[in-house]
Protein backbone atom coordinates (compact mmCIF):
# COMPACT_ATOMS: atom_id res chain seq x y z
CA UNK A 1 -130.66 -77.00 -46.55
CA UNK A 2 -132.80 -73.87 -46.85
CA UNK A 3 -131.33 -70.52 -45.82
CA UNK A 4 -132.39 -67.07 -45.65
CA UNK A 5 -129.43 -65.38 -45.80
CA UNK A 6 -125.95 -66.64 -46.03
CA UNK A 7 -123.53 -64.93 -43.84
CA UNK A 8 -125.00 -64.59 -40.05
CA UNK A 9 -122.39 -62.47 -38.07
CA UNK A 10 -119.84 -60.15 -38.94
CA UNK A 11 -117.12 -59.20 -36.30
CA UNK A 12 -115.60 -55.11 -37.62
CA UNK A 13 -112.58 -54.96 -34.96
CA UNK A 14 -111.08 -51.83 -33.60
CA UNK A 15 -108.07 -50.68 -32.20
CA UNK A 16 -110.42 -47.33 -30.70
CA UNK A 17 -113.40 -48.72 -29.68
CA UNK A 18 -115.58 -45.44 -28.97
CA UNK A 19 -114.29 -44.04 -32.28
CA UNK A 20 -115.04 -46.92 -34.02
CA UNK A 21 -118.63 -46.89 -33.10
CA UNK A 22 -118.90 -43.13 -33.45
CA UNK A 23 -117.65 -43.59 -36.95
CA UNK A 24 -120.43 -46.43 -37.94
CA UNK A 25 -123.16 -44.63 -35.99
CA UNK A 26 -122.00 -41.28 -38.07
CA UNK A 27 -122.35 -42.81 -41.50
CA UNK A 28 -125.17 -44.63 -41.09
CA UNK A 29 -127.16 -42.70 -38.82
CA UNK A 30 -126.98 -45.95 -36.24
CA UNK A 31 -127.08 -45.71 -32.43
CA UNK A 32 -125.74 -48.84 -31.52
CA UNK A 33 -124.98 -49.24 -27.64
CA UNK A 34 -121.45 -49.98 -26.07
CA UNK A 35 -121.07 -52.95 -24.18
CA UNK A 36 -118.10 -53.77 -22.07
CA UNK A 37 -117.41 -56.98 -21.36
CA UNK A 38 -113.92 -56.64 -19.50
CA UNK A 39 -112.00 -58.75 -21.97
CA UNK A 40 -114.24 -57.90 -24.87
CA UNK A 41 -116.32 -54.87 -26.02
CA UNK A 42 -119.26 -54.91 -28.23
CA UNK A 43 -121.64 -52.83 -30.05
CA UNK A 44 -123.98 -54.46 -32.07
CA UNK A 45 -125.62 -53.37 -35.83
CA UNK A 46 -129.53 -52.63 -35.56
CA UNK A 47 -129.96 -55.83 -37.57
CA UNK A 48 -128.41 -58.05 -35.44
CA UNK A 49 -126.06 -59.55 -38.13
CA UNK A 50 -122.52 -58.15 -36.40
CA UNK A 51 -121.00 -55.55 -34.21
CA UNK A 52 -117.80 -53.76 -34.03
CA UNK A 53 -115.38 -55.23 -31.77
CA UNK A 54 -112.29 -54.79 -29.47
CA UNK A 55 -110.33 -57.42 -28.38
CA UNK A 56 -106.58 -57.82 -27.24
CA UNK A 57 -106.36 -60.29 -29.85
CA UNK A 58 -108.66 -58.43 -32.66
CA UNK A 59 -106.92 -56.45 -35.35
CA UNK A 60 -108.27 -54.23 -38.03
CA UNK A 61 -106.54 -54.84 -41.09
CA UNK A 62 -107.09 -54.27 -45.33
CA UNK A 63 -106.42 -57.64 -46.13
CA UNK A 64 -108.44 -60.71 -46.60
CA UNK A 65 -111.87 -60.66 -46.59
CA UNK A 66 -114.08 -58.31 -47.67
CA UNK A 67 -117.56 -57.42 -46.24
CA UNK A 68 -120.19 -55.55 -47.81
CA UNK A 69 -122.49 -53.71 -46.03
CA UNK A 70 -125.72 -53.17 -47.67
CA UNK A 71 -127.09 -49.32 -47.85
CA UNK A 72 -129.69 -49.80 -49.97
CA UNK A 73 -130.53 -46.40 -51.45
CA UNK A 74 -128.71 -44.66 -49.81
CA UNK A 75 -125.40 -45.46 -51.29
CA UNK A 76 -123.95 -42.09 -52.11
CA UNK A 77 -125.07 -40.32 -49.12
CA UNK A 78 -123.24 -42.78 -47.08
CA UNK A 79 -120.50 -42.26 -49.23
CA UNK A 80 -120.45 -38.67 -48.54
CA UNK A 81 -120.16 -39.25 -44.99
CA UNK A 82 -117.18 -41.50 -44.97
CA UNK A 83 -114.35 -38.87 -45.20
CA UNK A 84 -116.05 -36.28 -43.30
CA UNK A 85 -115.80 -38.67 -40.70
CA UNK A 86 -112.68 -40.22 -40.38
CA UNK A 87 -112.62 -42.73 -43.12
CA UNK A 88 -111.24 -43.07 -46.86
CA UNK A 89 -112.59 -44.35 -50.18
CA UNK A 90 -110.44 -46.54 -52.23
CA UNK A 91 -113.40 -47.54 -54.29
CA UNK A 92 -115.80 -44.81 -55.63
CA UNK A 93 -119.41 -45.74 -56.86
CA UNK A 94 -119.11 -48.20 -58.97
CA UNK A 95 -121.56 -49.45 -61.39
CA UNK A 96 -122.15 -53.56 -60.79
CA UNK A 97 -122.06 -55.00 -64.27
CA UNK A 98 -124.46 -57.84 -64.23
CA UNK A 99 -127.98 -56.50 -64.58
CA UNK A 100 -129.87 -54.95 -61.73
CA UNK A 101 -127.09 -55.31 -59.61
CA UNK A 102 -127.20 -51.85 -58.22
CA UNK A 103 -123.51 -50.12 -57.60
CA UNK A 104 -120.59 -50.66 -55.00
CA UNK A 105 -117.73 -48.76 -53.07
CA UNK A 106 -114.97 -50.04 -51.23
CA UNK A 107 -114.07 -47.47 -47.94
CA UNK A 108 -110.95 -48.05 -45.14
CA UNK A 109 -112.54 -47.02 -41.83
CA UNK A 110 -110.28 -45.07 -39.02
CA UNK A 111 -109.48 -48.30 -37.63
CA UNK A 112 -108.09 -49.29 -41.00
CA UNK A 113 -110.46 -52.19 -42.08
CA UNK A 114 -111.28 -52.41 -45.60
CA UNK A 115 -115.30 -52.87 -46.11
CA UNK A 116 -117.71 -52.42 -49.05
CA UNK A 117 -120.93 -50.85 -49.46
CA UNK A 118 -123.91 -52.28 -51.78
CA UNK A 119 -126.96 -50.21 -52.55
CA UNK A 120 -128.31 -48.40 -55.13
C-alpha cells in the first residue's frame, strides 16, 4: 500500500463556532468559509485535510489525541499569535531531538482543544 500522507481528515470541534474559526483564520492568516449545515457546521482548512466543527454531539476537549498542525517556518510567529487571540501555550518552542526534525509547541485553543504545531 503506497500513501502520500498518512492522516487524511482532521475534525477541530467547537463549542463557538464563529469564534472558533476567527481564532484559526487569526493565527494562521486563513480565510476559511462557514458552512451551515443545520445539524452540522463546517469550515474547512485551505488544504483540504480538516475543518473545524460544531456538532450537538462534538466536544472540544485536552485529552486524547493530539494533532499537529504543520507551520512550516513560520512556527514562532504563529506562536505569537495564539494568546493575542484567545488561546494558551502549554508547550513553548521546543527543540525536536532527532536530527532535522525542526521544533514543536503544544497550544489549548478558546474552545479548549489541545493541538500542536510543527515547523521550523
Amino acid at each position: 500500500m503506497t500513501m502520500q500522507k498518512f492522516i487524511s481528515w482532521v475534525e477541530i470541534p467547537s463549542k463557538n463556532f464563529d469564534r472558533a474559526v476567527d481564532f484559526y483564520n487569526s493565527i494562521f492568516g486563513f480565510s476559511m468559509q462557514k458552512m451551515d449545515f443545520g445539524h452540522e457546521k463546517m469550515a474547512c482548512f485551505p488544504n483540504g485535510e480538516g475543518a473545524i466543527t460544531w456538532a450537538p454531539n462534538f466536544h472540544p476537549g485536552q485529552d486524547g489525541t493530539l494533532v499537529s498542525l504543520n507551520t512550516g517556518d513560520q512556527l514562532t510567529s504563529v506562536i505569537d499569535r495564539i494568546s493575542r487571540n484567545g488561546g494558551q501555550i502549554v508547550q513553548p518552542k521546543t527543540k525536536i531531538e532527532a536530527a532535522n526534525k525542526g521544533y514543536f509547541s503544544v497550544f489549548i485553543d478558546p474552545e479548549g482543544n489541545k493541538l500542536g504545531l510543527y515547523g521550523n
